[in-house]
PDB file of N, CA and C in Angstrom:
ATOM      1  N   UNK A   1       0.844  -1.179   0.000  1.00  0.00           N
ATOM      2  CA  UNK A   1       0.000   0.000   0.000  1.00  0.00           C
ATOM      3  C   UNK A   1       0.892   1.245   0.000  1.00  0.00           C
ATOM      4  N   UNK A   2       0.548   2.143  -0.811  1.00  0.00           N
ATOM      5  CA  UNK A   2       1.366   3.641  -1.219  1.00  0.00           C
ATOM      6  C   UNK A   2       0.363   4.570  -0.289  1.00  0.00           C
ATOM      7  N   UNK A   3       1.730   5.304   0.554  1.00  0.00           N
ATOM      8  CA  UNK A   3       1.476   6.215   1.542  1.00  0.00           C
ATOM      9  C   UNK A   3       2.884   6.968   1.490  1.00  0.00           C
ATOM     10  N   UNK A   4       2.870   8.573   1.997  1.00  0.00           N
ATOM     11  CA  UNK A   4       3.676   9.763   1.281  1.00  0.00           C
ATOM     12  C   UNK A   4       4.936   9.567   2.353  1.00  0.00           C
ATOM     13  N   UNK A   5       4.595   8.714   3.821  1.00  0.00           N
ATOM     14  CA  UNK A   5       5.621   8.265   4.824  1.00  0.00           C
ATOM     15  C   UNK A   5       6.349   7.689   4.652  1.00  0.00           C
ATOM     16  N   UNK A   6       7.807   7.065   4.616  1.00  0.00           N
ATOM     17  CA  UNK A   6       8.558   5.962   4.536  1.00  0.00           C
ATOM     18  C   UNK A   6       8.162   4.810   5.370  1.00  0.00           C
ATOM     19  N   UNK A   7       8.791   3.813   5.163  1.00  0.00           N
ATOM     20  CA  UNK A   7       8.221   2.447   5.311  1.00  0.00           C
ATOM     21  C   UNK A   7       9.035   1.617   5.714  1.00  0.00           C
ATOM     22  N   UNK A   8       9.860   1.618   6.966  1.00  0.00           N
ATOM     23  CA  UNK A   8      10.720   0.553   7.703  1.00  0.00           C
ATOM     24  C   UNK A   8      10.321  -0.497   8.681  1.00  0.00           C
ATOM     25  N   UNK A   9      10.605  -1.792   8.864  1.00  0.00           N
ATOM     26  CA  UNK A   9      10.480  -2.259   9.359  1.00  0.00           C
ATOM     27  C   UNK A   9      10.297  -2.195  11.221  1.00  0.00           C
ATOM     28  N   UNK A  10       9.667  -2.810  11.785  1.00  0.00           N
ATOM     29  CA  UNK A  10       9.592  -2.380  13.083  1.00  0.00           C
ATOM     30  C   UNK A  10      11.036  -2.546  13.826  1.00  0.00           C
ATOM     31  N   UNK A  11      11.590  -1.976  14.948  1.00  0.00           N
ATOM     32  CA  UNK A  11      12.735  -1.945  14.948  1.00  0.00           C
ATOM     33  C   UNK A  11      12.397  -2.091  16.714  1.00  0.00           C
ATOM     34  N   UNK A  12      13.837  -3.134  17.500  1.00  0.00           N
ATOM     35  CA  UNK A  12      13.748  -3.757  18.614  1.00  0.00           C
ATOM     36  C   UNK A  12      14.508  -2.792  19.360  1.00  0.00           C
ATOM     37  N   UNK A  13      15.197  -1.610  19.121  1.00  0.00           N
ATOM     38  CA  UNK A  13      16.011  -0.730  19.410  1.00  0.00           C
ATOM     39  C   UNK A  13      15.062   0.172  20.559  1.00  0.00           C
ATOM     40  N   UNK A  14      13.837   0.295  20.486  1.00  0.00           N
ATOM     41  CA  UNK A  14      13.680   1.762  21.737  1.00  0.00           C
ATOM     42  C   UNK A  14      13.385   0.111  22.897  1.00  0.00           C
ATOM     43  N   UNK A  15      12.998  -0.866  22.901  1.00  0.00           N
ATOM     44  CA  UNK A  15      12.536  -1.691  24.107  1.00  0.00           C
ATOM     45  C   UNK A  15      13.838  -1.975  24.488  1.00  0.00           C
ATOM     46  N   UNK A  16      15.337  -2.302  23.682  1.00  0.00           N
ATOM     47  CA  UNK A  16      16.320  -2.684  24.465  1.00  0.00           C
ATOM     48  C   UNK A  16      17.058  -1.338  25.010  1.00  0.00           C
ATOM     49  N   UNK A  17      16.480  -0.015  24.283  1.00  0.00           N
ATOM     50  CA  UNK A  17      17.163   0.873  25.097  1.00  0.00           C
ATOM     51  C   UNK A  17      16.963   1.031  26.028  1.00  0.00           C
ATOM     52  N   UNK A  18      15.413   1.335  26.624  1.00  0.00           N
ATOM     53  CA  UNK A  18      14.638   1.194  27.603  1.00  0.00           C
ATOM     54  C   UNK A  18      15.182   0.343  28.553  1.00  0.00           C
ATOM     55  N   UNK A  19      15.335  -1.191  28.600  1.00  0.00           N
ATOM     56  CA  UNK A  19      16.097  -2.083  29.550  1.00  0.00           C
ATOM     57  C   UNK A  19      17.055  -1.593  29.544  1.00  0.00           C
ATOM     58  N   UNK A  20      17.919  -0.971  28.923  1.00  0.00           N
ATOM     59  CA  UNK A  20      19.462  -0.670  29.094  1.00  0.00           C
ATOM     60  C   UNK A  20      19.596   0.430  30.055  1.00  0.00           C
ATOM     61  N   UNK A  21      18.856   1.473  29.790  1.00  0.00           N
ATOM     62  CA  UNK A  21      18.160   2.799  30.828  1.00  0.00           C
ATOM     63  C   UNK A  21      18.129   2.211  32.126  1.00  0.00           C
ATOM     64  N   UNK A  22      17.269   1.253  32.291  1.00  0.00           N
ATOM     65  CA  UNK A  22      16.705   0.924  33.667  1.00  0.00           C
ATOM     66  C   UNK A  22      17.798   0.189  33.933  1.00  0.00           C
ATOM     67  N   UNK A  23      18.303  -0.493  33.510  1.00  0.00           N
ATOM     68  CA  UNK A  23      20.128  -0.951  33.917  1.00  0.00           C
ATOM     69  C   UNK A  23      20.913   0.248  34.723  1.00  0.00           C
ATOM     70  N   UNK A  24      21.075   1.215  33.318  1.00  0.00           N
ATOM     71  CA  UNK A  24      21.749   2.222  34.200  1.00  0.00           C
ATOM     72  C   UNK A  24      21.157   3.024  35.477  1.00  0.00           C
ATOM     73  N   UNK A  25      20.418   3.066  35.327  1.00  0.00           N
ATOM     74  CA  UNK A  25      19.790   3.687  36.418  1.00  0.00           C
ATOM     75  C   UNK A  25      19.552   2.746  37.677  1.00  0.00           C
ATOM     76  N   UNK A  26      19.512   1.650  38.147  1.00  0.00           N
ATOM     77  CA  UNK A  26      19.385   0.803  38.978  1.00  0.00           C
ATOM     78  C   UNK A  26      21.221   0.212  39.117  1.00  0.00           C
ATOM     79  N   UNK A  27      21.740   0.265  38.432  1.00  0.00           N
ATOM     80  CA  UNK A  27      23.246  -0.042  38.997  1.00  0.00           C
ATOM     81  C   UNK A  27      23.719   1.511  39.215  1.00  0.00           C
ATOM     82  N   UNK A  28      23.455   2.883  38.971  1.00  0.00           N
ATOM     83  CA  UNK A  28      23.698   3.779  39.515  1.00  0.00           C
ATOM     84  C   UNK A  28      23.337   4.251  40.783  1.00  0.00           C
ATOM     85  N   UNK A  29      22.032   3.307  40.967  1.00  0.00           N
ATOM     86  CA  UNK A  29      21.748   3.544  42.294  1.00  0.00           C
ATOM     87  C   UNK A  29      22.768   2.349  43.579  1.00  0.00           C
ATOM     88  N   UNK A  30      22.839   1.630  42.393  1.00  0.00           N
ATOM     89  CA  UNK A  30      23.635   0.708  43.906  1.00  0.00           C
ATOM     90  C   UNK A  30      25.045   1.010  43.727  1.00  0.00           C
ATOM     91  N   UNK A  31      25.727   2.038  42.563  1.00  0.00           N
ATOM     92  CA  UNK A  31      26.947   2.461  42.920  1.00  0.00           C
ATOM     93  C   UNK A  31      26.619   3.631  44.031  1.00  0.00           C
ATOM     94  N   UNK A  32      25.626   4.175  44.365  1.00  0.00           N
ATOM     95  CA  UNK A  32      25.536   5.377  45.153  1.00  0.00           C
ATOM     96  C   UNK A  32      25.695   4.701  46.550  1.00  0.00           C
ATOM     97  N   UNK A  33      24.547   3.595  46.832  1.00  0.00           N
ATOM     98  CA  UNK A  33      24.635   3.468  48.214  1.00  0.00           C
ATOM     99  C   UNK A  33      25.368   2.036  48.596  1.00  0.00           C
ATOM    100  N   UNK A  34      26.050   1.148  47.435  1.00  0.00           N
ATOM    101  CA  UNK A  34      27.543   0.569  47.657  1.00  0.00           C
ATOM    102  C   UNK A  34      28.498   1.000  47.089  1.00  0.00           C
ATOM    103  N   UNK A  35      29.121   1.809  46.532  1.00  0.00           N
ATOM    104  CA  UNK A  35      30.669   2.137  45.794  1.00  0.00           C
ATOM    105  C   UNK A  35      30.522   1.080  44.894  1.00  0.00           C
ATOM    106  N   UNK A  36      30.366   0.261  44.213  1.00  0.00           N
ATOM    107  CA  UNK A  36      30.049  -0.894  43.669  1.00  0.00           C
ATOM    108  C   UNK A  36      30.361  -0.060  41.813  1.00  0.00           C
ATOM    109  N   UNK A  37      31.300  -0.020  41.153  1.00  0.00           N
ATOM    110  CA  UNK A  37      31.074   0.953  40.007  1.00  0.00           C
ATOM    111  C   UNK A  37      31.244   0.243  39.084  1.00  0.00           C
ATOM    112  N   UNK A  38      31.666  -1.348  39.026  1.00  0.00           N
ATOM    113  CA  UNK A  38      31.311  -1.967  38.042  1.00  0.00           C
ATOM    114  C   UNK A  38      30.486  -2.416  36.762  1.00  0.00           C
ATOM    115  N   UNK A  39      29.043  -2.560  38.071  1.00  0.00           N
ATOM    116  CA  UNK A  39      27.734  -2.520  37.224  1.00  0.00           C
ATOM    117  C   UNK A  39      27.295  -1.432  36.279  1.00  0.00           C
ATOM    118  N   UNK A  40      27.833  -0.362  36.655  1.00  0.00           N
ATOM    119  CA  UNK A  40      26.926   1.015  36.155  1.00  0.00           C
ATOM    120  C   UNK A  40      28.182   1.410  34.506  1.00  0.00           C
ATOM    121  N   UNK A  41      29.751   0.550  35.047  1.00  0.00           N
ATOM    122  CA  UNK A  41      30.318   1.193  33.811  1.00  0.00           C
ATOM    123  C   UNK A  41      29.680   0.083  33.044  1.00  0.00           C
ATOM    124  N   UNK A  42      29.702  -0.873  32.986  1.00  0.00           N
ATOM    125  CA  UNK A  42      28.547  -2.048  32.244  1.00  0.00           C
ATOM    126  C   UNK A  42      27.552  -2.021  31.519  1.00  0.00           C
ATOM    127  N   UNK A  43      26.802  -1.033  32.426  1.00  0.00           N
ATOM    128  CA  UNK A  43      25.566  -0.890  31.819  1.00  0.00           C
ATOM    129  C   UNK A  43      25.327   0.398  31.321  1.00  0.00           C
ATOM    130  N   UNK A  44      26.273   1.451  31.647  1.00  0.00           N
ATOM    131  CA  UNK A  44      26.365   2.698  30.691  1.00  0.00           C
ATOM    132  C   UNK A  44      26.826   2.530  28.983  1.00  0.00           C
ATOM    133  N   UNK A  45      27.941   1.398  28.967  1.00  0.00           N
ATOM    134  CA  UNK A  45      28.974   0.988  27.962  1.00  0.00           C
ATOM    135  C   UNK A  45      27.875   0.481  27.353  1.00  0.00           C
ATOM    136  N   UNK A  46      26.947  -0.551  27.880  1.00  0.00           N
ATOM    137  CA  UNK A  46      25.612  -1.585  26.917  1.00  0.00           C
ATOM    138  C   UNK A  46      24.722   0.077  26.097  1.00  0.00           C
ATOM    139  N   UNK A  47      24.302   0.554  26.887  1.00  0.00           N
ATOM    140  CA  UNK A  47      23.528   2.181  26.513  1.00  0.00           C
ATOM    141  C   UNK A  47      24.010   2.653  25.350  1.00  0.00           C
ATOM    142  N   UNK A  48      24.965   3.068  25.533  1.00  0.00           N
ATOM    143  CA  UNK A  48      26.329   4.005  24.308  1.00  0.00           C
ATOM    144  C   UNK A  48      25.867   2.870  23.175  1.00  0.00           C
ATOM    145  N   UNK A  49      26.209   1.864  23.312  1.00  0.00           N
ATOM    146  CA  UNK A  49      26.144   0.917  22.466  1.00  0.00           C
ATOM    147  C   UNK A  49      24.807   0.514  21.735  1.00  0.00           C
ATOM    148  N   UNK A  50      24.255   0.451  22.349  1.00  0.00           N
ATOM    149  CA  UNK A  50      22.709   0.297  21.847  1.00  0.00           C
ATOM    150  C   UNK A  50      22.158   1.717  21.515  1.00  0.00           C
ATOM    151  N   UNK A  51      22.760   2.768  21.620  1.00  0.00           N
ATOM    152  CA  UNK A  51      22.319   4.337  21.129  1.00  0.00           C
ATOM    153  C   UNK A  51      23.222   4.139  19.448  1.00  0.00           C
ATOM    154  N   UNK A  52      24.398   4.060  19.398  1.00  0.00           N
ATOM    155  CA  UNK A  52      25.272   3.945  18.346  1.00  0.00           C
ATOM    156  C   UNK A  52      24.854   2.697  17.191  1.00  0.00           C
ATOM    157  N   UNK A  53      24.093   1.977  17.673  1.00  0.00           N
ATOM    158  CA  UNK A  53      23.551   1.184  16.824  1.00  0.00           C
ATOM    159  C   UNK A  53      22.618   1.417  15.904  1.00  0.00           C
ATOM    160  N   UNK A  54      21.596   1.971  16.881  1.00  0.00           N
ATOM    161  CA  UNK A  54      20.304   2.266  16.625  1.00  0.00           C
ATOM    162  C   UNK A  54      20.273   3.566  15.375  1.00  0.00           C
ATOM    163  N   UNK A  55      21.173   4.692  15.715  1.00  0.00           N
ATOM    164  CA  UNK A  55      21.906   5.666  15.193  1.00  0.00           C
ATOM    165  C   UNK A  55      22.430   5.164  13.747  1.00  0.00           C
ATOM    166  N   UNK A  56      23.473   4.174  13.496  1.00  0.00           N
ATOM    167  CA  UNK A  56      23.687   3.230  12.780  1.00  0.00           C
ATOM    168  C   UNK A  56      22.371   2.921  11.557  1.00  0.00           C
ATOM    169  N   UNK A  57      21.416   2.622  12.235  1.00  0.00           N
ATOM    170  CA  UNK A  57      20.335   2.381  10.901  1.00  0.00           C
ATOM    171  C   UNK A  57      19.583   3.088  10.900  1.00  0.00           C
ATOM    172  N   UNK A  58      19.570   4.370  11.472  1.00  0.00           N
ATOM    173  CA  UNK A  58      18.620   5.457  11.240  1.00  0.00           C
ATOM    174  C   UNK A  58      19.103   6.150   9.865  1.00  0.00           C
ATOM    175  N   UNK A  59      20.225   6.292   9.929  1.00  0.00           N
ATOM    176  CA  UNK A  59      21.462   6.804   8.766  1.00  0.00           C
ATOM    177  C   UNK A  59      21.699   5.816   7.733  1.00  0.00           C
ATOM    178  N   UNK A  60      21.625   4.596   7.917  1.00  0.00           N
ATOM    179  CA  UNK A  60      21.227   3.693   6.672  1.00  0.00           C
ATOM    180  C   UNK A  60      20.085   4.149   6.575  1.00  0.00           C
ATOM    181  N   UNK A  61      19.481   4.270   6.891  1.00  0.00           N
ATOM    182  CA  UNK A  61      17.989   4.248   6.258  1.00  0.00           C
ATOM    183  C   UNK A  61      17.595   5.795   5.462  1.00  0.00           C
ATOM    184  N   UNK A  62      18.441   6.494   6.117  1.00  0.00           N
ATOM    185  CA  UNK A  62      18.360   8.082   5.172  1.00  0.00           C
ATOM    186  C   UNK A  62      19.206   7.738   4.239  1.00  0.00           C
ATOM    187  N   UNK A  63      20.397   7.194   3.948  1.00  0.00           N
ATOM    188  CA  UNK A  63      21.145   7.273   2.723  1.00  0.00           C
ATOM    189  C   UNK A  63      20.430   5.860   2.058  1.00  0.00           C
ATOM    190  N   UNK A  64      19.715   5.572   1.912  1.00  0.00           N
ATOM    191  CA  UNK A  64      19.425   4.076   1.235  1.00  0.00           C
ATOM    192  C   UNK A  64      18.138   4.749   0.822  1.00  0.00           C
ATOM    193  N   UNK A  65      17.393   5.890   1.422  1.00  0.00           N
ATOM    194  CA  UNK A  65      16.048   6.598   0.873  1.00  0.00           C
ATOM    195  C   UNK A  65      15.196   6.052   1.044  1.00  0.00           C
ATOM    196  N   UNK A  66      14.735   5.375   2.324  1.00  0.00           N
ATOM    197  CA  UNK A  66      13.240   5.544   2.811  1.00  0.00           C
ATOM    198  C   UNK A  66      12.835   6.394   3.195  1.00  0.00           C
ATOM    199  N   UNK A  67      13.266   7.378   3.568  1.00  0.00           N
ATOM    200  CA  UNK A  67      12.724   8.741   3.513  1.00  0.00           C
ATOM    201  C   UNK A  67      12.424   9.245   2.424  1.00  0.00           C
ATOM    202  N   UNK A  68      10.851   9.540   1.967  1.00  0.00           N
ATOM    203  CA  UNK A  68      10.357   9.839   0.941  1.00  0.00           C
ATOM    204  C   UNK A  68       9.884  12.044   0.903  1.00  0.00           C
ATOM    205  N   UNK A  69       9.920  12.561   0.464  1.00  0.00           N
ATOM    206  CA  UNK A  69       9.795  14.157   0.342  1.00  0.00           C
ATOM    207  C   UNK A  69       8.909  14.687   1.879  1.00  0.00           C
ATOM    208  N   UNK A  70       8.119  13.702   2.313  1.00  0.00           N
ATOM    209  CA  UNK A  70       7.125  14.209   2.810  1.00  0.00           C
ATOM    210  C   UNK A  70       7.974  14.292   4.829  1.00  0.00           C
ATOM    211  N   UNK A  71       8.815  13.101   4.476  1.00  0.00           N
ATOM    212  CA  UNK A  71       9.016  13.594   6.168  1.00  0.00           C
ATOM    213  C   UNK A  71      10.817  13.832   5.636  1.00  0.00           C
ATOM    214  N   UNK A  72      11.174  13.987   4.584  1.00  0.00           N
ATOM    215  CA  UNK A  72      12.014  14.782   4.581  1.00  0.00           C
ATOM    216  C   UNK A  72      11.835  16.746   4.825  1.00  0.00           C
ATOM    217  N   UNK A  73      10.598  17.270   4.448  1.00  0.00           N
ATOM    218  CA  UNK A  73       9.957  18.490   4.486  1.00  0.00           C
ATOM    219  C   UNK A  73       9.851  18.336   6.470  1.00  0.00           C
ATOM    220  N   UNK A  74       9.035  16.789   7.066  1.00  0.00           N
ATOM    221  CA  UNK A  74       9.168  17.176   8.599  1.00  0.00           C
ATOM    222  C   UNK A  74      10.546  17.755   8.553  1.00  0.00           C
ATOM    223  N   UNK A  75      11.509  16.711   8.423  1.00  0.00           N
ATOM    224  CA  UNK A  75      12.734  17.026   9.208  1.00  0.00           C
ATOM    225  C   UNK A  75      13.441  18.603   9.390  1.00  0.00           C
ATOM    226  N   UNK A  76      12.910  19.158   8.146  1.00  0.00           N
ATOM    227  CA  UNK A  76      13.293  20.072   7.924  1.00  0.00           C
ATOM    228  C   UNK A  76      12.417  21.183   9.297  1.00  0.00           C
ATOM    229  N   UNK A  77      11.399  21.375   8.964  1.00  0.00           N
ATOM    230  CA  UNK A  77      10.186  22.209   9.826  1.00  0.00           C
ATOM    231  C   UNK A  77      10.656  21.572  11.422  1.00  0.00           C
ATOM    232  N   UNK A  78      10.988  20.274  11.447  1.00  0.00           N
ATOM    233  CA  UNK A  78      11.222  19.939  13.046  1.00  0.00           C
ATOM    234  C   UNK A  78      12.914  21.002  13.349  1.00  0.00           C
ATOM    235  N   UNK A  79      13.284  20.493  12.593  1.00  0.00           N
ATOM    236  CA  UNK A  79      15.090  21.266  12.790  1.00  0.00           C
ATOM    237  C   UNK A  79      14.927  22.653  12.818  1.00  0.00           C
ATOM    238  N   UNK A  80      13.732  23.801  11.931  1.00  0.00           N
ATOM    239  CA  UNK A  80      13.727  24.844  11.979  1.00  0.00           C
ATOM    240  C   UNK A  80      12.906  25.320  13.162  1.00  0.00           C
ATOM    241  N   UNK A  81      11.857  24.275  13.941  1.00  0.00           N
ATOM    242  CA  UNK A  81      11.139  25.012  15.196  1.00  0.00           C
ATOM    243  C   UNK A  81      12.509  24.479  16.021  1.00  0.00           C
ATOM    244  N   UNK A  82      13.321  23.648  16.447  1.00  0.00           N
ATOM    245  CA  UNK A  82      14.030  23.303  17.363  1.00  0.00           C
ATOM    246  C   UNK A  82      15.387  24.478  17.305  1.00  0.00           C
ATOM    247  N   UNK A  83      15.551  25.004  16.472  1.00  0.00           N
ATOM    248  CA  UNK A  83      16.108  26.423  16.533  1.00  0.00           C
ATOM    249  C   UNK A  83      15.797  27.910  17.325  1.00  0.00           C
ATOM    250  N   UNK A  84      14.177  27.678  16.935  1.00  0.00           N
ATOM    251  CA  UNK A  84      13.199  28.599  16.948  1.00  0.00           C
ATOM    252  C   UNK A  84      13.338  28.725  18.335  1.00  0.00           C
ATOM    253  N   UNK A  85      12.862  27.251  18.866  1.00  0.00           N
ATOM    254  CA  UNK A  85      12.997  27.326  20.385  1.00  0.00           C
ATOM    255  C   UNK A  85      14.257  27.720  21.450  1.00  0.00           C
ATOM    256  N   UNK A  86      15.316  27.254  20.772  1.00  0.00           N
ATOM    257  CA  UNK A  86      16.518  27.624  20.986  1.00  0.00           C
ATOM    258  C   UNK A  86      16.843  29.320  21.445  1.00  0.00           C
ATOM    259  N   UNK A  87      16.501  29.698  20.425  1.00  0.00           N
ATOM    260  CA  UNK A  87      16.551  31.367  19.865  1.00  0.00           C
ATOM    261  C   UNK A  87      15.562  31.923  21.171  1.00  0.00           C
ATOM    262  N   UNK A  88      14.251  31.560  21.018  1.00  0.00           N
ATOM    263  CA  UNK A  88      13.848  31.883  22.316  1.00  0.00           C
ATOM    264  C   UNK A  88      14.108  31.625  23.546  1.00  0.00           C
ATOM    265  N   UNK A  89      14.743  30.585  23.717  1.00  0.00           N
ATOM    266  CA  UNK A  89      15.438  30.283  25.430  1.00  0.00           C
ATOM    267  C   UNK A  89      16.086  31.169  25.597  1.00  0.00           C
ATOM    268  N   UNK A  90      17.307  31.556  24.357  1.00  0.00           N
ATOM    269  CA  UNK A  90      18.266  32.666  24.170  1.00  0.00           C
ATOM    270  C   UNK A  90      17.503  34.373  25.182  1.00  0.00           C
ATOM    271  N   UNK A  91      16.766  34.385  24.521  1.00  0.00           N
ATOM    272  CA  UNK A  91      16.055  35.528  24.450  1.00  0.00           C
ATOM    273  C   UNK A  91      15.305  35.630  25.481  1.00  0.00           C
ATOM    274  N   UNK A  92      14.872  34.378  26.657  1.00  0.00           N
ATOM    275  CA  UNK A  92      14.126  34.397  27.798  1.00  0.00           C
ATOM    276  C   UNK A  92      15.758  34.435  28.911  1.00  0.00           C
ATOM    277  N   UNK A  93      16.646  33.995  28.809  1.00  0.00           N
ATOM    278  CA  UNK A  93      17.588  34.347  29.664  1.00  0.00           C
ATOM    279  C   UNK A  93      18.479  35.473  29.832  1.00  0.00           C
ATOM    280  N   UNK A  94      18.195  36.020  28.825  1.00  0.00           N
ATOM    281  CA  UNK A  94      19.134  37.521  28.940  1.00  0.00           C
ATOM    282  C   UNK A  94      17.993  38.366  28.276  1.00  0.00           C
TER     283      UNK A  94
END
């Protein structure tokens, strides 16, 4: 079926980031209240890793062109309000 969105497969990347998160965050807590810093470089290193992956086929997937005009035009309008907002933080702190 033809629709103006690109069309990738479902991807296992945000549920293992998610576990990887709650990794870090639960061995950061037991490096806090044991010194224990093993777990947390472990499970920070799994994170990085599973971010760089994921990253990995987001960028295959823009140079291989499933991105079709229509959320290439988002990307664009998302990148120009995320400026926008920028510019105004600018402008609310000084």
């Amino acid at each position: 079926m033809y629709h103006n969105f690109h069309i990738v497969r479902p991807s296992v990347y945000p549920f293992v980031l998610r576990v990887s998160l709650l990794n870090v965050v639960s061995s950061l807590l037991v490096f806090m209240k044991f010194g224990y810093i093993g777990g947390f470089s472990i499970a920070l290193f799994f994170f990085v890793y599973v971010i760089l992956l994921w990253l990995k086929d987001v960028v295959g997937e823009g140079l291989r062109g499933y991105h079709g005009p229509f959320v290439v035009v988002g990307f664009k309008y998302g990148f120009l309000f995320f400026i926008f907002t920028e510019v105004m933080f600018f402008f609310s702190i000084f």
